[in-house]
C-alpha atoms as a PDB file:
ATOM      1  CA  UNK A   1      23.110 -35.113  13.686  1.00  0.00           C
ATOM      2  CA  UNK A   2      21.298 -33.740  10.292  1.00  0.00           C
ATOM      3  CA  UNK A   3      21.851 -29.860  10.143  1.00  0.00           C
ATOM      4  CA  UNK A   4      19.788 -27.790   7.641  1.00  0.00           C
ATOM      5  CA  UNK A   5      20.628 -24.402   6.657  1.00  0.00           C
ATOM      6  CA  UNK A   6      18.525 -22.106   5.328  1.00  0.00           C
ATOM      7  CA  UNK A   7      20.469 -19.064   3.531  1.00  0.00           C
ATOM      8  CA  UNK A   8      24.176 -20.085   2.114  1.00  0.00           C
ATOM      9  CA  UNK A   9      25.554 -16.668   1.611  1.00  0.00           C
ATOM     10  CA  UNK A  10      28.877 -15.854   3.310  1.00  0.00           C
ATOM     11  CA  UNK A  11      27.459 -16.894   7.071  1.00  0.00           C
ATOM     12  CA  UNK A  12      25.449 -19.894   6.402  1.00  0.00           C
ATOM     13  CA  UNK A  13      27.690 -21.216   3.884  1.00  0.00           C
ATOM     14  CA  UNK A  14      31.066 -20.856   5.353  1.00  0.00           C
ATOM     15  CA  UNK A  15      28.793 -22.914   8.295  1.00  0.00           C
ATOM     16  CA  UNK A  16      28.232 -25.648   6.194  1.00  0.00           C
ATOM     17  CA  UNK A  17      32.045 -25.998   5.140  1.00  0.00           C
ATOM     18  CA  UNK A  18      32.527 -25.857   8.942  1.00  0.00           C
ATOM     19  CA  UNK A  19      30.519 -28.372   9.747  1.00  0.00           C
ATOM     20  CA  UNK A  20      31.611 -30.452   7.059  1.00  0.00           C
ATOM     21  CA  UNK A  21      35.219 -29.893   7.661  1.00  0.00           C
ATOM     22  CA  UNK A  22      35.004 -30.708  11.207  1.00  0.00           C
ATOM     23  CA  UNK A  23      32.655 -34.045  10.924  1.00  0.00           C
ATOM     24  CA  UNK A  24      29.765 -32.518  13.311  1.00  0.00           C
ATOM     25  CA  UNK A  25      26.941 -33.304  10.423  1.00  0.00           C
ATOM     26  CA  UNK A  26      26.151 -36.405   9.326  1.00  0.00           C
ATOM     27  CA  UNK A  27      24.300 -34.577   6.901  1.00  0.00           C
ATOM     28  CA  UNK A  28      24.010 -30.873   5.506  1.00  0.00           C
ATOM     29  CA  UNK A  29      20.734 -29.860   3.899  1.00  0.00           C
ATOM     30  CA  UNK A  30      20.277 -26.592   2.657  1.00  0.00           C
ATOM     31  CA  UNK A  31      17.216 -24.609   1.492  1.00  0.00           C
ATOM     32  CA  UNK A  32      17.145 -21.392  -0.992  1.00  0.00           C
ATOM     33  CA  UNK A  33      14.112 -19.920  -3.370  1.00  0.00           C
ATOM     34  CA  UNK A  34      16.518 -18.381  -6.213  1.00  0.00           C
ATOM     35  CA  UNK A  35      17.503 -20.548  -9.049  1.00  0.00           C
ATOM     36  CA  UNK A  36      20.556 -18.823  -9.279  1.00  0.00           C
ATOM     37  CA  UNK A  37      21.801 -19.875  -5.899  1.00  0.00           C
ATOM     38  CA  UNK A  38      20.364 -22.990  -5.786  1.00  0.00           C
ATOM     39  CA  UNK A  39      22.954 -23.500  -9.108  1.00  0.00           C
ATOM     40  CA  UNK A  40      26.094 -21.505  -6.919  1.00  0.00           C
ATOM     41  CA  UNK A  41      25.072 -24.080  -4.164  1.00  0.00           C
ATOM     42  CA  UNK A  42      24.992 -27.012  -5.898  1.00  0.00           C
ATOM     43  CA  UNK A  43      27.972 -26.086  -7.920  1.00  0.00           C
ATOM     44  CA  UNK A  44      30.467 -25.054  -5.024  1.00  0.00           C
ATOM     45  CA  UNK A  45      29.573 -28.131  -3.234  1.00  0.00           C
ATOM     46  CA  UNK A  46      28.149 -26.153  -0.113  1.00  0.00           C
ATOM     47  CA  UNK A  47      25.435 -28.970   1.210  1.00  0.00           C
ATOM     48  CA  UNK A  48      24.284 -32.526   0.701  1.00  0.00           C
ATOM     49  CA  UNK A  49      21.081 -32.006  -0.914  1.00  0.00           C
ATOM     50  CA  UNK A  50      18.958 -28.905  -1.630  1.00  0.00           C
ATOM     51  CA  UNK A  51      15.366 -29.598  -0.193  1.00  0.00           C
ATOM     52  CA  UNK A  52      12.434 -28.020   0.498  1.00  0.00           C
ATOM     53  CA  UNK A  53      10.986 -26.737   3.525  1.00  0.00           C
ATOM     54  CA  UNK A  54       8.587 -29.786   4.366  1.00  0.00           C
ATOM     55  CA  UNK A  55      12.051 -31.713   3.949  1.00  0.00           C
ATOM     56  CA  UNK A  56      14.207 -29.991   5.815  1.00  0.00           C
ATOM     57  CA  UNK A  57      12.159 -30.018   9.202  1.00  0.00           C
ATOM     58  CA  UNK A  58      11.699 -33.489   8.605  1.00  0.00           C
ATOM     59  CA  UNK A  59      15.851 -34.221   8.342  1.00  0.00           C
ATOM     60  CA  UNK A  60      17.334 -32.340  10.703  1.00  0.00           C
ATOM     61  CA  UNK A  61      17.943 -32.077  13.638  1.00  0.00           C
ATOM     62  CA  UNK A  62      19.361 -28.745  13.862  1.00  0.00           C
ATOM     63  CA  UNK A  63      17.821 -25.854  11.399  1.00  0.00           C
ATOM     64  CA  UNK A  64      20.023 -23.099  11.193  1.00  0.00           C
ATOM     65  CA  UNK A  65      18.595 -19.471   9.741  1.00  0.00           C
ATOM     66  CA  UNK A  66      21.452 -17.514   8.113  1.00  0.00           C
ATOM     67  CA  UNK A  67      19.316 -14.735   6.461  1.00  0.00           C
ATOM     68  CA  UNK A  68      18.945 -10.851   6.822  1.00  0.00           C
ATOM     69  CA  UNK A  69      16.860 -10.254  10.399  1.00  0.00           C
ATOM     70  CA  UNK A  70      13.650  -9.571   8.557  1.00  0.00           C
ATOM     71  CA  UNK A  71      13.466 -12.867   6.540  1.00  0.00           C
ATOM     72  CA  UNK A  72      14.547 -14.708   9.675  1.00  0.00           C
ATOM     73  CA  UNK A  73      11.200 -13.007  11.220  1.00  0.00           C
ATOM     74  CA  UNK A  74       9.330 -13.503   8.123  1.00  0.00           C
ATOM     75  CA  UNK A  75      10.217 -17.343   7.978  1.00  0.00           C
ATOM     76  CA  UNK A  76       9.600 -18.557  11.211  1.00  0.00           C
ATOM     77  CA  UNK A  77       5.890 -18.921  11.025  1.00  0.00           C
ATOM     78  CA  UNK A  78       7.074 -22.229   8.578  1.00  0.00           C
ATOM     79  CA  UNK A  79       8.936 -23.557  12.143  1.00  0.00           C
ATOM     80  CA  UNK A  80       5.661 -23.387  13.848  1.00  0.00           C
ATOM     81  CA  UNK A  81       5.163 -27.606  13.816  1.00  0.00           C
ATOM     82  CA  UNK A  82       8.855 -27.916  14.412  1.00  0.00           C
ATOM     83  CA  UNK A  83       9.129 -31.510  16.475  1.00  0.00           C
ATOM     84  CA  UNK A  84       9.986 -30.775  19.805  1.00  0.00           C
ATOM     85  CA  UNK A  85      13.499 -31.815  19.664  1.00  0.00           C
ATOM     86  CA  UNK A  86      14.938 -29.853  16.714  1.00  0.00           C
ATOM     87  CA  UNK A  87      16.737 -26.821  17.412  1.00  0.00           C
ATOM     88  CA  UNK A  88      16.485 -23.491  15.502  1.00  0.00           C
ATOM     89  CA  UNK A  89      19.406 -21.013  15.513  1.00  0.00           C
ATOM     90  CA  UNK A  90      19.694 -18.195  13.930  1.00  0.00           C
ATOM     91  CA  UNK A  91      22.634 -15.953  12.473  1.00  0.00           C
ATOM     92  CA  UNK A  92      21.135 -12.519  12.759  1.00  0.00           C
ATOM     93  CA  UNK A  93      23.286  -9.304  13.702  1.00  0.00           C
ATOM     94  CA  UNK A  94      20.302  -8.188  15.978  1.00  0.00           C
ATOM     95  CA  UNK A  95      19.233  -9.818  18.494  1.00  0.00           C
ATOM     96  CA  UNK A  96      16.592  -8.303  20.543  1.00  0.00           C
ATOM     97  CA  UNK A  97      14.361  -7.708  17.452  1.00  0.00           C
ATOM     98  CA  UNK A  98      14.214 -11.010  16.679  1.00  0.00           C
ATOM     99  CA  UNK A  99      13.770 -12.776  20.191  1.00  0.00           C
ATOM    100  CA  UNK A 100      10.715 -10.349  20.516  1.00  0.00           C
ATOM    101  CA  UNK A 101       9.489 -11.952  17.630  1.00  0.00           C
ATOM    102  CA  UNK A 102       9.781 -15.726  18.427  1.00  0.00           C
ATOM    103  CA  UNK A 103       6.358 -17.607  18.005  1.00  0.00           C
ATOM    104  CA  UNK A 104       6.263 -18.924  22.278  1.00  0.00           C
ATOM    105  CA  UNK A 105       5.331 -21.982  20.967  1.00  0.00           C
ATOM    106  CA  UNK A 106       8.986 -22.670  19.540  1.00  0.00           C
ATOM    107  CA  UNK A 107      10.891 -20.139  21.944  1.00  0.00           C
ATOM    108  CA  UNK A 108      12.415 -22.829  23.735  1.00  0.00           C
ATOM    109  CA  UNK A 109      13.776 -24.754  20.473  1.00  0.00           C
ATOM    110  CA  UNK A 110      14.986 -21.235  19.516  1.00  0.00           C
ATOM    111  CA  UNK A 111      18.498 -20.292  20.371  1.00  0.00           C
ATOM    112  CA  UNK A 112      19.601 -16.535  19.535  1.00  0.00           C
ATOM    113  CA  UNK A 113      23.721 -16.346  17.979  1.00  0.00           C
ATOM    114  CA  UNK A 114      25.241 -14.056  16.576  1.00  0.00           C
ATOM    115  CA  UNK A 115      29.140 -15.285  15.294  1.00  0.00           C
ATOM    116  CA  UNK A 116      31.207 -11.982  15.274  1.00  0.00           C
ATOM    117  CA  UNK A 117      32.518 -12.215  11.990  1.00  0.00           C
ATOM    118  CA  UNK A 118      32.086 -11.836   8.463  1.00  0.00           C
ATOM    119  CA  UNK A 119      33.245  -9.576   5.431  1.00  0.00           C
ATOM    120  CA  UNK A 120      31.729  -6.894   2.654  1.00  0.00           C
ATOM    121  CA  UNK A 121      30.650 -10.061   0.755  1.00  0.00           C
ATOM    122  CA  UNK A 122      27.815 -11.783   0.056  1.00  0.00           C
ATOM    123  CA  UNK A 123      26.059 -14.399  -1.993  1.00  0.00           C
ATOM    124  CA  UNK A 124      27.198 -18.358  -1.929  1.00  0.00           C
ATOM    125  CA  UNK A 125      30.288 -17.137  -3.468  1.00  0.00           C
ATOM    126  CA  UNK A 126      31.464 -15.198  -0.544  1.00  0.00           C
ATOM    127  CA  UNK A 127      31.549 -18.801   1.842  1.00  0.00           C
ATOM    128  CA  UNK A 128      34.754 -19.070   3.001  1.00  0.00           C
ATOM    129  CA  UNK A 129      36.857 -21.199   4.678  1.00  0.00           C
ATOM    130  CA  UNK A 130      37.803 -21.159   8.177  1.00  0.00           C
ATOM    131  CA  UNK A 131      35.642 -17.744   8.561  1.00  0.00           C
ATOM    132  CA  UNK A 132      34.567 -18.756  12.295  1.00  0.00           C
ATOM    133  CA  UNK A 133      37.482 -20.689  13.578  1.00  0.00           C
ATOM    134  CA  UNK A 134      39.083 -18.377  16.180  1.00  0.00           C
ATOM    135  CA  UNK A 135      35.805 -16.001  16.337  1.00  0.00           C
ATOM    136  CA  UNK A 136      33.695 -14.647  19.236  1.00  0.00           C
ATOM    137  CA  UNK A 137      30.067 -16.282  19.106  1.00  0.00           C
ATOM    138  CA  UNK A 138      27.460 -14.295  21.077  1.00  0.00           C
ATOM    139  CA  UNK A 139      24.611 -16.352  22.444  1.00  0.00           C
ATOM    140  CA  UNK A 140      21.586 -14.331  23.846  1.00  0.00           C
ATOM    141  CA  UNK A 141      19.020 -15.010  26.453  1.00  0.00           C
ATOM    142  CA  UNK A 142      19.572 -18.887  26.697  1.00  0.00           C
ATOM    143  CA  UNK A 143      17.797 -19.106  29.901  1.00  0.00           C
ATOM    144  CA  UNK A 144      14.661 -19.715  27.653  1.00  0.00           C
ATOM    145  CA  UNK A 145      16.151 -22.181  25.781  1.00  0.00           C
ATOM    146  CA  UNK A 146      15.454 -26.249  27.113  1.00  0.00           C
ATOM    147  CA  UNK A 147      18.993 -27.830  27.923  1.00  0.00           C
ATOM    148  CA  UNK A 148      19.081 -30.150  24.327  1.00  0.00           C
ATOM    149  CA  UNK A 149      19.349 -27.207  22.485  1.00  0.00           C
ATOM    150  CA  UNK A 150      21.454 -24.665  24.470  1.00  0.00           C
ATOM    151  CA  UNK A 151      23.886 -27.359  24.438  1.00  0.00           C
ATOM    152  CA  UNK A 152      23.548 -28.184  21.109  1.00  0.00           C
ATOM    153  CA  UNK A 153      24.396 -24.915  20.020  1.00  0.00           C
ATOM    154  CA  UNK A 154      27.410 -24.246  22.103  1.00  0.00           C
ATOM    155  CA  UNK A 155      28.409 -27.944  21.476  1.00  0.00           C
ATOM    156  CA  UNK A 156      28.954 -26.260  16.921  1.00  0.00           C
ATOM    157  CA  UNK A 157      29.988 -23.597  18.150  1.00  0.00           C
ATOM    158  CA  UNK A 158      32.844 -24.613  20.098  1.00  0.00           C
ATOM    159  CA  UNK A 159      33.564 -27.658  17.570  1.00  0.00           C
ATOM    160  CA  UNK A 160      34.184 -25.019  14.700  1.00  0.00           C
ATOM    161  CA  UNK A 161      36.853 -23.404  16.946  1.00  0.00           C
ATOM    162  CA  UNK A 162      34.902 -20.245  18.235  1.00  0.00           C
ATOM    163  CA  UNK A 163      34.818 -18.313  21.613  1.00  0.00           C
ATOM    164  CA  UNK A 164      31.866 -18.296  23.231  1.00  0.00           C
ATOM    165  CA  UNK A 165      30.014 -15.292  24.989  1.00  0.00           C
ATOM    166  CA  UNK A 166      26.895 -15.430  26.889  1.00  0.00           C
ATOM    167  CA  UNK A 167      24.415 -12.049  27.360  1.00  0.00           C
ATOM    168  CA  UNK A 168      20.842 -10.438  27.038  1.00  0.00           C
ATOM    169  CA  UNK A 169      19.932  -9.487  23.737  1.00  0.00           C
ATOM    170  CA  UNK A 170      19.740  -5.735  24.289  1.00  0.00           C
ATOM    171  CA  UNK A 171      22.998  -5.655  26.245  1.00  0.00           C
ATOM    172  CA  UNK A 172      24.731  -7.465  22.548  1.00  0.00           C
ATOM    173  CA  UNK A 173      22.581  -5.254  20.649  1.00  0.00           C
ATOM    174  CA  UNK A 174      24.071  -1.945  22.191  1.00  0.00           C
ATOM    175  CA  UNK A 175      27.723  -3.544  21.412  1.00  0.00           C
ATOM    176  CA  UNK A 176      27.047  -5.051  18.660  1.00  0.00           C
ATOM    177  CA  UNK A 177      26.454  -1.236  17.881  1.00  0.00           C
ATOM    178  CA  UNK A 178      29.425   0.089  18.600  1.00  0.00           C
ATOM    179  CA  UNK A 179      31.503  -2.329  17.639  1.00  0.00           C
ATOM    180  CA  UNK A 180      29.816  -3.295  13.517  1.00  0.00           C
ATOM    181  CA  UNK A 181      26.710  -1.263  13.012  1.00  0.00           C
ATOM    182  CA  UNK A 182      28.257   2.775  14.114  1.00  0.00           C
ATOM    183  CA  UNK A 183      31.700   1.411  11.691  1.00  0.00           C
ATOM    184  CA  UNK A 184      29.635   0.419   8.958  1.00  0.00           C
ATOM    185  CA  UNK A 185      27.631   3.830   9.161  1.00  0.00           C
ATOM    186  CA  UNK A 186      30.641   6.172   9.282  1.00  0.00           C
ATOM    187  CA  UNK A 187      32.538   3.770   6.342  1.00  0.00           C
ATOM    188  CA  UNK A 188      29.566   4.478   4.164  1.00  0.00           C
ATOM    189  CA  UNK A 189      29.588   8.349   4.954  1.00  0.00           C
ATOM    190  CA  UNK A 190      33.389   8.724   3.938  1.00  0.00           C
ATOM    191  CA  UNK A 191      32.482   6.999   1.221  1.00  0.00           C
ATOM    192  CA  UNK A 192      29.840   8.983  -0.475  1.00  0.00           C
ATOM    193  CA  UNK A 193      32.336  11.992   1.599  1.00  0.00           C
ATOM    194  CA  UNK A 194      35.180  11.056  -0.843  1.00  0.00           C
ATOM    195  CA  UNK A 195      33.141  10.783  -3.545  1.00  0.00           C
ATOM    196  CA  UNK A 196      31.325  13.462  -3.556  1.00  0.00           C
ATOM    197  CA  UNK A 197      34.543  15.655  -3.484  1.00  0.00           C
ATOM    198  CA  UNK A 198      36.925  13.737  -5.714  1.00  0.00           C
ATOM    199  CA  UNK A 199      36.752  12.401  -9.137  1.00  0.00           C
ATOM    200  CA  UNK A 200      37.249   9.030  -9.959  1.00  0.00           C
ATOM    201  CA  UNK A 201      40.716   8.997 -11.663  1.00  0.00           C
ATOM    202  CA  UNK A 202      42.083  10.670  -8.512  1.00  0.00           C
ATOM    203  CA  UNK A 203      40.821   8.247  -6.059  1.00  0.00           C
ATOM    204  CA  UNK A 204      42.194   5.248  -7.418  1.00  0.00           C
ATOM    205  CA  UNK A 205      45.670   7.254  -8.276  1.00  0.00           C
ATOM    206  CA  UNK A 206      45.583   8.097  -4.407  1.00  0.00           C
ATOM    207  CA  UNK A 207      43.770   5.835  -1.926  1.00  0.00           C
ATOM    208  CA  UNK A 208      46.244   4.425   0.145  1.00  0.00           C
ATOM    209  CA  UNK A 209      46.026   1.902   2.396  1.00  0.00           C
ATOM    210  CA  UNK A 210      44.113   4.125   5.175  1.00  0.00           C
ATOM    211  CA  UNK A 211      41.203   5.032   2.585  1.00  0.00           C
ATOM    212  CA  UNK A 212      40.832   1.440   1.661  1.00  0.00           C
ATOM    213  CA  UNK A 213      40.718  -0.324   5.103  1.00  0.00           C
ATOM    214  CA  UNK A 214      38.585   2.205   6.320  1.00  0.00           C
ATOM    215  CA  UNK A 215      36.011   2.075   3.044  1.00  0.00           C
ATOM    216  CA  UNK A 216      35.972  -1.697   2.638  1.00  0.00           C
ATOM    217  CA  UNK A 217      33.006  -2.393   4.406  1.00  0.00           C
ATOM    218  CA  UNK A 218      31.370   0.443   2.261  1.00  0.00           C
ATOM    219  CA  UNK A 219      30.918  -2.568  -0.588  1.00  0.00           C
ATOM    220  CA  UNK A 220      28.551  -4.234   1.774  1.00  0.00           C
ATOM    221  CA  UNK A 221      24.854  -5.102   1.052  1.00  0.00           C
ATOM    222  CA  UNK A 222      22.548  -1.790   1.185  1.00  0.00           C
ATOM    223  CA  UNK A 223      19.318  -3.921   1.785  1.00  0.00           C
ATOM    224  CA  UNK A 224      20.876  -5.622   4.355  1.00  0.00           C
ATOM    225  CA  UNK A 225      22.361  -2.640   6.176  1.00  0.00           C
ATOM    226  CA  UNK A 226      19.216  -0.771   5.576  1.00  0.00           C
ATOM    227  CA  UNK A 227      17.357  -3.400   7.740  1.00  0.00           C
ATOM    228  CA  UNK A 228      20.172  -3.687  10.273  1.00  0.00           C
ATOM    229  CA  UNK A 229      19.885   0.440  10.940  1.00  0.00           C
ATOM    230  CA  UNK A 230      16.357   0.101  10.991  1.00  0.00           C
ATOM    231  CA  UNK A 231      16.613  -2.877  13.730  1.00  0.00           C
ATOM    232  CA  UNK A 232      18.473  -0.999  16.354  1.00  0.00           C
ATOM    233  CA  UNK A 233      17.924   2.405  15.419  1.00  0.00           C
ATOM    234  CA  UNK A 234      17.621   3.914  18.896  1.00  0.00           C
ATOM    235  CA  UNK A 235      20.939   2.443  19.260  1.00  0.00           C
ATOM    236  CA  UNK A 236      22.542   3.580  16.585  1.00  0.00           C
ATOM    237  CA  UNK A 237      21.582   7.244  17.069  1.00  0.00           C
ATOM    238  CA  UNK A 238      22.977   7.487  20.741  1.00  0.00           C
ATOM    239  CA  UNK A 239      26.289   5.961  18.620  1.00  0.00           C
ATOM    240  CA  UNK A 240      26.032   8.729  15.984  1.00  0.00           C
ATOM    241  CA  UNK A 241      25.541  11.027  18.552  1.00  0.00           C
ATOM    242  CA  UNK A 242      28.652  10.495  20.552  1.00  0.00           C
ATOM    243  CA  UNK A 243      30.624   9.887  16.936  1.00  0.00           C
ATOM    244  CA  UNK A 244      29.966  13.570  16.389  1.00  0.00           C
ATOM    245  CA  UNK A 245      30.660  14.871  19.530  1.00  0.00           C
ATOM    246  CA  UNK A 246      34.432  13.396  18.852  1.00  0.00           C
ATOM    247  CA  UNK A 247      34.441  15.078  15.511  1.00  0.00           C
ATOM    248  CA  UNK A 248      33.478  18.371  16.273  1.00  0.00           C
ATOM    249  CA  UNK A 249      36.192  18.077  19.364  1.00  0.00           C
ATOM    250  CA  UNK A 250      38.821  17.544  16.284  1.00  0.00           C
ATOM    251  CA  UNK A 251      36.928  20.235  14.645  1.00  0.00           C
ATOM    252  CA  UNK A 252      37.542  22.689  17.497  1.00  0.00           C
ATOM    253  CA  UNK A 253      41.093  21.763  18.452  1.00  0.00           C
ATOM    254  CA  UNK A 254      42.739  22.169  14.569  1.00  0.00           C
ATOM    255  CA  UNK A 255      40.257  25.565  14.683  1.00  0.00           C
ATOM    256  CA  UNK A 256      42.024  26.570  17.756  1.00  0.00           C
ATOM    257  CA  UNK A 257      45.592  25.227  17.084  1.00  0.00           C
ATOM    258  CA  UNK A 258      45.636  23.074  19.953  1.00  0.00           C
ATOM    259  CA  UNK A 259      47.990  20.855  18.589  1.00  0.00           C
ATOM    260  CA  UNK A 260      49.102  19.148  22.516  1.00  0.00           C
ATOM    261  CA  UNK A 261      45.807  18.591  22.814  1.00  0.00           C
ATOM    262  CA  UNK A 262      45.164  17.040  19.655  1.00  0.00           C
ATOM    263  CA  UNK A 263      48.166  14.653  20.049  1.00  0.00           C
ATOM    264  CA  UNK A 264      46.549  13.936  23.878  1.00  0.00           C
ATOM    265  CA  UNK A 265      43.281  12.957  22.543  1.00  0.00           C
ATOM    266  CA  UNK A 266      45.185  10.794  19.994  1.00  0.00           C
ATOM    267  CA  UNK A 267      47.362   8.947  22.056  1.00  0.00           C
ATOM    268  CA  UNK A 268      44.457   8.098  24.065  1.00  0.00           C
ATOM    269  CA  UNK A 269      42.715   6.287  20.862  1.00  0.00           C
ATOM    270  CA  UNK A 270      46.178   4.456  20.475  1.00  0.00           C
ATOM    271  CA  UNK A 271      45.361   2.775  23.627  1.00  0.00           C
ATOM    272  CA  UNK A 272      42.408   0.962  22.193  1.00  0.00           C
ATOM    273  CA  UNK A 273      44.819  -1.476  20.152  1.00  0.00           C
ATOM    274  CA  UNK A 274      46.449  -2.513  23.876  1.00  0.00           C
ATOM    275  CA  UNK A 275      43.027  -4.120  24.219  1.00  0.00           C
ATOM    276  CA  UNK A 276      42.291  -5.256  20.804  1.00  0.00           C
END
């Protein structure tokens, strides 16, 4: 089959090296607006052929949307005379926003995914290599989907090496809460925290490793965090919420000197990496 990709930042091109790598495309088209990464593209060898958007629904058989949720939303009306046998995926970290959103007319083409992976990156200079091979894909609400293109979709999905989870697009959107969108929220506050306390000659004399794992995600893109907050805001508030709850229970025991407690409540975090 023909896939076309529209987007080849980190997600949608480290899917076209996938696909490549693992001989699941005949051919990979790709679409972008900016000359500047229509020049990356071409230059890092990410697809085929750059085309344009008549083009690309007439090539392939699987169009793939690897954008920030709101241009995902903001395309689709140019899917509208999609034939009926191509299949539309999309990359989006929310999912229940954008199912919402799906014209009926091309619901059933439309399958929801969001691969559990990434980094602070971004650009067609941030694809990488093996980024999905070993990942969690979730897929969401596939009971609307026709049979050609659910299958099609777990069919890449499992070819580029990656688990496969199946649930309702608010159930991923409250984990997909917890688990990226609360982390990237409280990375960005110690951030601006550190830096709004320290100067700059002392942080890079003293950030260890703990500073710098837990900031790295604080380099990723404000418009597209902005949009993801927005998204699943009700979500992200109950997250905050219960975040702060923990912190002012930290707060209170170092108050308090309750130092057995303290080492309690810690010991029970160390049992999350039994799981992980």
């Amino acid at each position: 089959m023909n896939i076309g990709i529209v987007g080849l930042g980190l997600m949608g091109g480290s899917l076209a090296k996938a696909v490549k790598k693992y001989g699941i495309a005949n051919k990979v088209y790709g679409y972008a607006r900016s000359e500047k990464s229509k020049k990356e593209i071409l230059e890092l060898g990410l697809v085929d052929e750059l085309v344009d958007i008549k083009s690309l629904k007439e090539k392939s058989d699987v169009i793939v949307l690897a954008m920030p949720v709101d241009n995902i939303i903001s395309f689709l009306p140019n899917l509208l005379d999609i034939r009926k046998n191509t299949t539309i995926m999309d990359l989006g970290s929310t999912k229940e926003f954008i199912v919402k959103n799906i014209p009926s007319s091309i619901r059933s083409n439309f399958v929801a995914a969001h691969p559990m992976c990434g980094s602070e990156k971004f650009g067609p200079k941030a694809a990488m290599d093996n980024l999905y091979e070993g990942k969690t894909v979730v897929l969401c609400d596939l009971d609307a989907n026709e049979e050609l293109h659910k299958n099609r979709a777990i069919k890449i999905f499992q070819d580029i090496g990656m688990r496969l989870v199946f649930m309702n697009s608010r159930e991923h959107d409250i984990h997909a809460c917890y688990m990226s969108h609360l982390p990237h929220a409280i990375s960005f506050s110690l951030a601006n925290t550190v830096m709004g306390h320290e100067d700059g000659r002392s942080i890079v004399a003293l950030a260890a490793g703990g500073f710098k794992d837990m900031s790295r995600i604080a380099k990723s893109s404000p418009d597209m965090w902005t949009d993801i907050f927005r998204q699943n805001r009700e979500n992200l508030l109950s997250s905050i919420d219960l975040f702060e709850n923990h912190m002012k229970k930290v707060r209170q025991m170092v108050e308090e000197e309750n130092y057995e407690e303290l080492k309690e409540w810690m010991k029970k975090a160390n049992t999350l990496h039994e799981i992980l």
